[in-house]
C-alpha atoms as a PDB file:
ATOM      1  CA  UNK A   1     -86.494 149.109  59.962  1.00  0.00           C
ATOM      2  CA  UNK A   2     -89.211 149.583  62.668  1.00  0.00           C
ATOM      3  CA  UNK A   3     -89.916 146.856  65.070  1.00  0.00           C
ATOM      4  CA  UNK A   4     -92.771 147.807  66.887  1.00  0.00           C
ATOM      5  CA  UNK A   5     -96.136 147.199  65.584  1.00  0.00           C
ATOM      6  CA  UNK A   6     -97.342 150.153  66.998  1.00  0.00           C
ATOM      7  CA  UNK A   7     -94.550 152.182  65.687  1.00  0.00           C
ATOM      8  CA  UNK A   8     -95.456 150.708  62.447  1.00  0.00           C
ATOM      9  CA  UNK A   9     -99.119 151.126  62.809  1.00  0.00           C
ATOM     10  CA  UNK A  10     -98.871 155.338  63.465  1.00  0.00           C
ATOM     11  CA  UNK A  11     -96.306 155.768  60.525  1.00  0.00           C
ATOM     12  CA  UNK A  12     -99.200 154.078  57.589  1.00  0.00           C
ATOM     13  CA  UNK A  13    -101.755 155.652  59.319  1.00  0.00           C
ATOM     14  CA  UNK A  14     -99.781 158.796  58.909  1.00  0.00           C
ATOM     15  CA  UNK A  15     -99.740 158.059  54.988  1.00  0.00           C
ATOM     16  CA  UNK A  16    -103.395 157.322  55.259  1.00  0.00           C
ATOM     17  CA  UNK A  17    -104.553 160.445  56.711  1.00  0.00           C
ATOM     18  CA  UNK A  18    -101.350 162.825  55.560  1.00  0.00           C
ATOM     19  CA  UNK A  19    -102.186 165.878  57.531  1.00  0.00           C
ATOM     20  CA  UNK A  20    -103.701 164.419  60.885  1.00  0.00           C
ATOM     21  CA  UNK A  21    -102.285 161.353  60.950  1.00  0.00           C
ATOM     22  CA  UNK A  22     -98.222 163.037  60.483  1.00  0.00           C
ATOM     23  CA  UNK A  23     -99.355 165.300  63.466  1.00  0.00           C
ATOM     24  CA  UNK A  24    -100.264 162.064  65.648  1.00  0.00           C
ATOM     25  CA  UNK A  25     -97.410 159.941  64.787  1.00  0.00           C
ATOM     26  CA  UNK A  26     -95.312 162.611  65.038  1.00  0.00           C
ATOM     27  CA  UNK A  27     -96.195 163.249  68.391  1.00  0.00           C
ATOM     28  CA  UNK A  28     -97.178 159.858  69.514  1.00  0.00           C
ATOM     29  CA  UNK A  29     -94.275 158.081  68.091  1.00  0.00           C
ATOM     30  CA  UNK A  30     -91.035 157.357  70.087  1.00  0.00           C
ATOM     31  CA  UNK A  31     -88.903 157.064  67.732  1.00  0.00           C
ATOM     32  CA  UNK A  32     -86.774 158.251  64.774  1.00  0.00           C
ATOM     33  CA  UNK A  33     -88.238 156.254  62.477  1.00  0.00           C
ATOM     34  CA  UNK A  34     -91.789 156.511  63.033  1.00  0.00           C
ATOM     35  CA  UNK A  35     -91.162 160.768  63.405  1.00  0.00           C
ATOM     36  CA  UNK A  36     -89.375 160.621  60.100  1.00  0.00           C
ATOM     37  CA  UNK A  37     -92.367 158.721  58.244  1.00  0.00           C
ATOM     38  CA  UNK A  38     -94.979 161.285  59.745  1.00  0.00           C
ATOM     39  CA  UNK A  39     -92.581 164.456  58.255  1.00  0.00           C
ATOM     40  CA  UNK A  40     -92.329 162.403  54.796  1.00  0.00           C
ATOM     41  CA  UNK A  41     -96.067 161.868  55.087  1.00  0.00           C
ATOM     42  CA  UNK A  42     -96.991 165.629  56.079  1.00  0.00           C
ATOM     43  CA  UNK A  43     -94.727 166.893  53.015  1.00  0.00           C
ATOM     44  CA  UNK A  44     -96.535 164.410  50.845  1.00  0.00           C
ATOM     45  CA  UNK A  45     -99.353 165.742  51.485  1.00  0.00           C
ATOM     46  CA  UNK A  46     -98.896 169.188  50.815  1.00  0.00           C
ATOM     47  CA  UNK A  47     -97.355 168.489  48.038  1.00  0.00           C
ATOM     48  CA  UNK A  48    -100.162 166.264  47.100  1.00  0.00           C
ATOM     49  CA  UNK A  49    -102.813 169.088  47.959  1.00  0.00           C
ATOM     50  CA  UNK A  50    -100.505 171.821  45.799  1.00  0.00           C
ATOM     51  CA  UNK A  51    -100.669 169.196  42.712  1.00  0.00           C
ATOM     52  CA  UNK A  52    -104.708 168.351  43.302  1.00  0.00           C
ATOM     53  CA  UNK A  53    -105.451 172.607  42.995  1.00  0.00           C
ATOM     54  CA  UNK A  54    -103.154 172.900  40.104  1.00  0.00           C
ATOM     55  CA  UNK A  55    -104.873 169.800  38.339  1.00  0.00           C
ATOM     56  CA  UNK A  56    -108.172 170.784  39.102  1.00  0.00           C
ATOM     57  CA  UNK A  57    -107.585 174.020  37.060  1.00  0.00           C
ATOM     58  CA  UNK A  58    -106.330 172.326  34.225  1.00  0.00           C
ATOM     59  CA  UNK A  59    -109.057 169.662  34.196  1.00  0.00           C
ATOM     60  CA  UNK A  60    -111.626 172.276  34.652  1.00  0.00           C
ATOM     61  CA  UNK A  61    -110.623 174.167  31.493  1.00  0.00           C
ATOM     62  CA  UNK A  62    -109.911 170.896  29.235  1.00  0.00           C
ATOM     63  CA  UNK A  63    -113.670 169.639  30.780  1.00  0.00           C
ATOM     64  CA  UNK A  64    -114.845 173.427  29.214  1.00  0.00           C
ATOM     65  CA  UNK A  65    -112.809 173.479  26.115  1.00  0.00           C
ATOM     66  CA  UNK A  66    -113.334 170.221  24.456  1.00  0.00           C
ATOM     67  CA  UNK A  67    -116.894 169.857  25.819  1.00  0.00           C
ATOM     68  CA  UNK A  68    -116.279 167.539  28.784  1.00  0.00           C
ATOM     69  CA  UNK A  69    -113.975 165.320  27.215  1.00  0.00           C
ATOM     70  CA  UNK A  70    -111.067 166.538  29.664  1.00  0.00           C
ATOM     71  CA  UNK A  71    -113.256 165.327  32.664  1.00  0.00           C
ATOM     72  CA  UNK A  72    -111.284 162.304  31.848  1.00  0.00           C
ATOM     73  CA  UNK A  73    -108.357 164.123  33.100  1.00  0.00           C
ATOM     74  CA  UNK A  74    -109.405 164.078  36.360  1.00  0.00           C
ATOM     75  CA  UNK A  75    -109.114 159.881  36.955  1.00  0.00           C
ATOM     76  CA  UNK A  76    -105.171 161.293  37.236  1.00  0.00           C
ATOM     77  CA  UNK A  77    -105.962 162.158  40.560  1.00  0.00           C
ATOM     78  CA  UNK A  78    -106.716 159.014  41.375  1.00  0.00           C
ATOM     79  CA  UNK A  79    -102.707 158.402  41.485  1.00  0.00           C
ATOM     80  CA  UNK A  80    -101.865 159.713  44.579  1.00  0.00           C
ATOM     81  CA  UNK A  81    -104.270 157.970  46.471  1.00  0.00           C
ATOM     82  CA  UNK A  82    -102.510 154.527  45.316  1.00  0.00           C
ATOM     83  CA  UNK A  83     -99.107 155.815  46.166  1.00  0.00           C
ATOM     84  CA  UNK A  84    -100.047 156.910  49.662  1.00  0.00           C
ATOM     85  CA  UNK A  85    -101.681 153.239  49.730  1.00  0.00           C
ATOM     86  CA  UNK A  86     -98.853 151.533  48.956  1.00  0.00           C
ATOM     87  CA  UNK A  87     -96.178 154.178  51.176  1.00  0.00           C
ATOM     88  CA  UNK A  88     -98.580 153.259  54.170  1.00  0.00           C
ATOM     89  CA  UNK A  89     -98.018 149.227  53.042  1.00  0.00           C
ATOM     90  CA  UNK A  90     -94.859 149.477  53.015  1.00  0.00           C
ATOM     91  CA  UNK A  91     -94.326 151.864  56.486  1.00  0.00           C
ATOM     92  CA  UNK A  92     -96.675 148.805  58.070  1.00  0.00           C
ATOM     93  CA  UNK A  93     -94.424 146.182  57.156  1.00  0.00           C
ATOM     94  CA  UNK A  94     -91.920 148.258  58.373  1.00  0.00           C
ATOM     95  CA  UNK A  95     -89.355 148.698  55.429  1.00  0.00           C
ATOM     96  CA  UNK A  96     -87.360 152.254  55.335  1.00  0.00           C
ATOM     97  CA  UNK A  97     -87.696 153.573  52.322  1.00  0.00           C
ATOM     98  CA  UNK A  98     -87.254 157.776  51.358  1.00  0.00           C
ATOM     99  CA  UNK A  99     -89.455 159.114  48.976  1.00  0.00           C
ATOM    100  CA  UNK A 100     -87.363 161.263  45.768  1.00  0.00           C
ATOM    101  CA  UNK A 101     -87.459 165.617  46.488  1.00  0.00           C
ATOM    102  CA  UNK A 102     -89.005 165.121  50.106  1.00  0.00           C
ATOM    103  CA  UNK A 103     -87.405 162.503  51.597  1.00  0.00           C
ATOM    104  CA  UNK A 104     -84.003 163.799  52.459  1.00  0.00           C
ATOM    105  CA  UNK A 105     -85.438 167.642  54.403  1.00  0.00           C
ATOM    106  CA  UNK A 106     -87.639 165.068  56.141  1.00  0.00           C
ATOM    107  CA  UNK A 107     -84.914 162.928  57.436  1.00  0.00           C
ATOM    108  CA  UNK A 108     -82.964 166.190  58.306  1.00  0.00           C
ATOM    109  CA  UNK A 109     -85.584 167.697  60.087  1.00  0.00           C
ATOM    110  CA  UNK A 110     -86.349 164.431  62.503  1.00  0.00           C
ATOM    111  CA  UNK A 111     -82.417 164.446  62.975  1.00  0.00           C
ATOM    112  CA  UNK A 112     -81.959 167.750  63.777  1.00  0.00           C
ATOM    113  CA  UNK A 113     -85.260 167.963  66.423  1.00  0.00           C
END
């Protein structure tokens, strides 16, 4: 568990704003914790951005095969946004917690660097 609020601050905003955000509190953050949040956030969000071009596609061709209906599809993407919400919540509060797939290379990587 973090104990700095600013520690805390840079590791939501990193789930906030995956990309630039991971770089800042990567580099801005002292330590382990906050570096290992801005990793988790960074894969996140590639992962996140690999899932939102395969989705499209599909959405796109249900939208054109049942005449728009699959349009509906696309409120899915909506998902990710909440989870990054709530991952930022909870690094702000300060609670540990390792995301499934990504969070163990993430907590490797900050240990190893």
């Amino acid at each position: 568990m973090a104990g700095k609020s600013d520690e805390r601050l840079f590791a939501a905003v990193a789930y906030v704003v995956p990309v630039l955000g991971s770089v800042l509190a990567y580099v801005l953050g002292k330590d382990k914790w906050t570096k290992f949040h801005a990793v988790q956030s960074l894969l996140a969000g590639v992962a996140w951005v690999i899932f939102s071009i395969v989705w499209g596609v599909i959405t796109s061709i249900l939208a054109f095969v049942t005449f728009g209906l699959g349009a509906l599809c696309g409120l899915v993407s909506l998902v990710p946004w909440v989870a990054f919400l709530y991952w930022a919540w909870k690094a702000f509060k300060g609670e540990d917690f390792e995301l499934p797939v990504i969070g163990k290379p993430a907590r490797d990587f900050v240990e190893k660097g």
